[in-house]
Protein backbone atom coordinates (compact mmCIF):
# COMPACT_ATOMS: atom_id res chain seq x y z
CA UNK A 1 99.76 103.26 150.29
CA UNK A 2 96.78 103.64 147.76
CA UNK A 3 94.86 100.87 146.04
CA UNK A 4 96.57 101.14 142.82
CA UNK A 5 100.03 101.43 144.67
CA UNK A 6 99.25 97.41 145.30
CA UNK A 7 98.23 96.14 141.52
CA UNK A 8 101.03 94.73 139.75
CA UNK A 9 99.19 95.97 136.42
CA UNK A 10 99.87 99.68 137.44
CA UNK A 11 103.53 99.09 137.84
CA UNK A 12 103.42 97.88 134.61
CA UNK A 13 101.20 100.62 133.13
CA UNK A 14 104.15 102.54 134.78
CA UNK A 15 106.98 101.25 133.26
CA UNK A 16 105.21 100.91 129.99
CA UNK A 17 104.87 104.60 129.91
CA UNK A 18 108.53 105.38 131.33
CA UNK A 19 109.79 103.36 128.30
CA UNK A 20 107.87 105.30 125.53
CA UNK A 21 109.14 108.49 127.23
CA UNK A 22 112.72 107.68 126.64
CA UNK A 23 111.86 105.92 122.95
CA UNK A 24 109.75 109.22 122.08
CA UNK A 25 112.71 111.76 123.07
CA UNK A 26 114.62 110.54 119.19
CA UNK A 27 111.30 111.61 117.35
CA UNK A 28 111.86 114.51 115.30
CA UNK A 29 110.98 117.96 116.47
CA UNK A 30 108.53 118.59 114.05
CA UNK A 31 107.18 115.99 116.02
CA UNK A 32 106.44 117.36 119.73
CA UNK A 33 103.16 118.41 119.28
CA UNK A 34 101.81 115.29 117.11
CA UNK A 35 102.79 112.12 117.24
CA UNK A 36 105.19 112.04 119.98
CA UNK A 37 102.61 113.96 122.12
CA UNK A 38 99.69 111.66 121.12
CA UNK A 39 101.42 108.60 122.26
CA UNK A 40 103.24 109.93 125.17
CA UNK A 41 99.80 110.87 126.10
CA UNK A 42 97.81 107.89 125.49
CA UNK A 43 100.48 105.66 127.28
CA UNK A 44 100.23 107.77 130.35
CA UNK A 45 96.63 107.83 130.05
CA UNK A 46 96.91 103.99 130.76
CA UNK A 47 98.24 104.17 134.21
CA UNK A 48 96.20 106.98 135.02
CA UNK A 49 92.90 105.60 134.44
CA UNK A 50 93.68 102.89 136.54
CA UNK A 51 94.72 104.77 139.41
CA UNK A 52 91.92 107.06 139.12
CA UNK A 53 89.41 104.07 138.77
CA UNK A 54 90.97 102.35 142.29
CA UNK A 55 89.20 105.44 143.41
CA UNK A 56 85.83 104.71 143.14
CA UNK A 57 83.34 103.64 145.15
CA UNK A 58 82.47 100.55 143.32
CA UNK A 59 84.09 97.98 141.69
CA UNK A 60 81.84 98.69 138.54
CA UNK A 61 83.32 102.01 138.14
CA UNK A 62 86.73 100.65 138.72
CA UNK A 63 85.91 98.58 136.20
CA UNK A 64 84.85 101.31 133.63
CA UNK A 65 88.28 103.02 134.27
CA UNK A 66 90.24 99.36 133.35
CA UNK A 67 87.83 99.53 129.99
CA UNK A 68 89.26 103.30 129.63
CA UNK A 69 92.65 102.49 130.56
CA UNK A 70 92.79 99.29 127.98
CA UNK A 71 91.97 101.60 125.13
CA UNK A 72 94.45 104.03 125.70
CA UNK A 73 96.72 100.96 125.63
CA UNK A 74 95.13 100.09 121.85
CA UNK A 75 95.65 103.59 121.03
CA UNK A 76 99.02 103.80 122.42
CA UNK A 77 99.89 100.10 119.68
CA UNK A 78 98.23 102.24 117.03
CA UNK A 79 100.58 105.62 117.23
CA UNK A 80 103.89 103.25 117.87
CA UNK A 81 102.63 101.45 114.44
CA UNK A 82 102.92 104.29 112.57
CA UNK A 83 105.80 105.31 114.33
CA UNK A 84 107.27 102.66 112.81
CA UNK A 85 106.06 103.16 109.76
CA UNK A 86 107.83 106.65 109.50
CA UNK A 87 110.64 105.12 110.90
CA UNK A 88 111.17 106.95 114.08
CA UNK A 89 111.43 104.15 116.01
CA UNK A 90 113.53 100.52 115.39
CA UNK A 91 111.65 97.44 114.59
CA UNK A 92 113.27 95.77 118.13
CA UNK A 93 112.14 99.14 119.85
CA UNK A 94 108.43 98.51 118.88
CA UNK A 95 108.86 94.72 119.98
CA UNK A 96 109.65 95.37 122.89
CA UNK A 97 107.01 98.02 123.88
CA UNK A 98 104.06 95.80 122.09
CA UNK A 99 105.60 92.88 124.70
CA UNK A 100 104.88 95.12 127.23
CA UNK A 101 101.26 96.33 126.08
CA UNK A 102 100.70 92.72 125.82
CA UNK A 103 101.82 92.12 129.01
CA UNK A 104 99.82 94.90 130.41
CA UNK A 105 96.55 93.49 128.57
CA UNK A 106 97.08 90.08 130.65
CA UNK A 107 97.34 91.67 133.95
């Protein structure tokens, strides 16, 4: 098992990412290549930083790739905002992701 494979905050990262896959797939095609490609890539960005920065050799570049990985999260908020905004995804839809980006930002 790897590092990352242990930290509850990858899982999370995991499932967080899994969740705006399936919310994305409703955007319109006109879509693919902007918005719904910017956030499906900044969410996976999240756990991916983190399981790259288990990596390292230190903990201070671990901790460089948790910096990285939190502002993918931000940036990940940001695209589901205007998401919302142009109404491709519900108001409960973006609750419940931001409760998970919030949860993530805890861990």
């Amino acid at each position: 098992m790897f590092r990352f494979e242990k930290l509850d905050v990858w899982h999370v990262a995991v499932d967080l990412g899994t969740r705006i896959y399936s919310i994305t797939r409703g955007f319109p095609p006109e879509e693919r290549y902007g918005l719904q490609s910017q956030v499906r890539r900044s969410a996976v960005s999240v756990s991916a930083n983190i399981a790259e920065g288990s990596g390292r050799a230190t903990d201070r570049e671990f901790i460089r790739f948790i910096e990285i990985a939190f502002g993918s999260l931000m940036e990940t908020i940001s695209h589901l905002s205007i998401a919302l905004g142009q109404g491709y995804i519900s108001q409960p839809d973006f609750d419940a992701i931001y409760a998970d980006c919030e949860n993530s930002k805890r861990c």
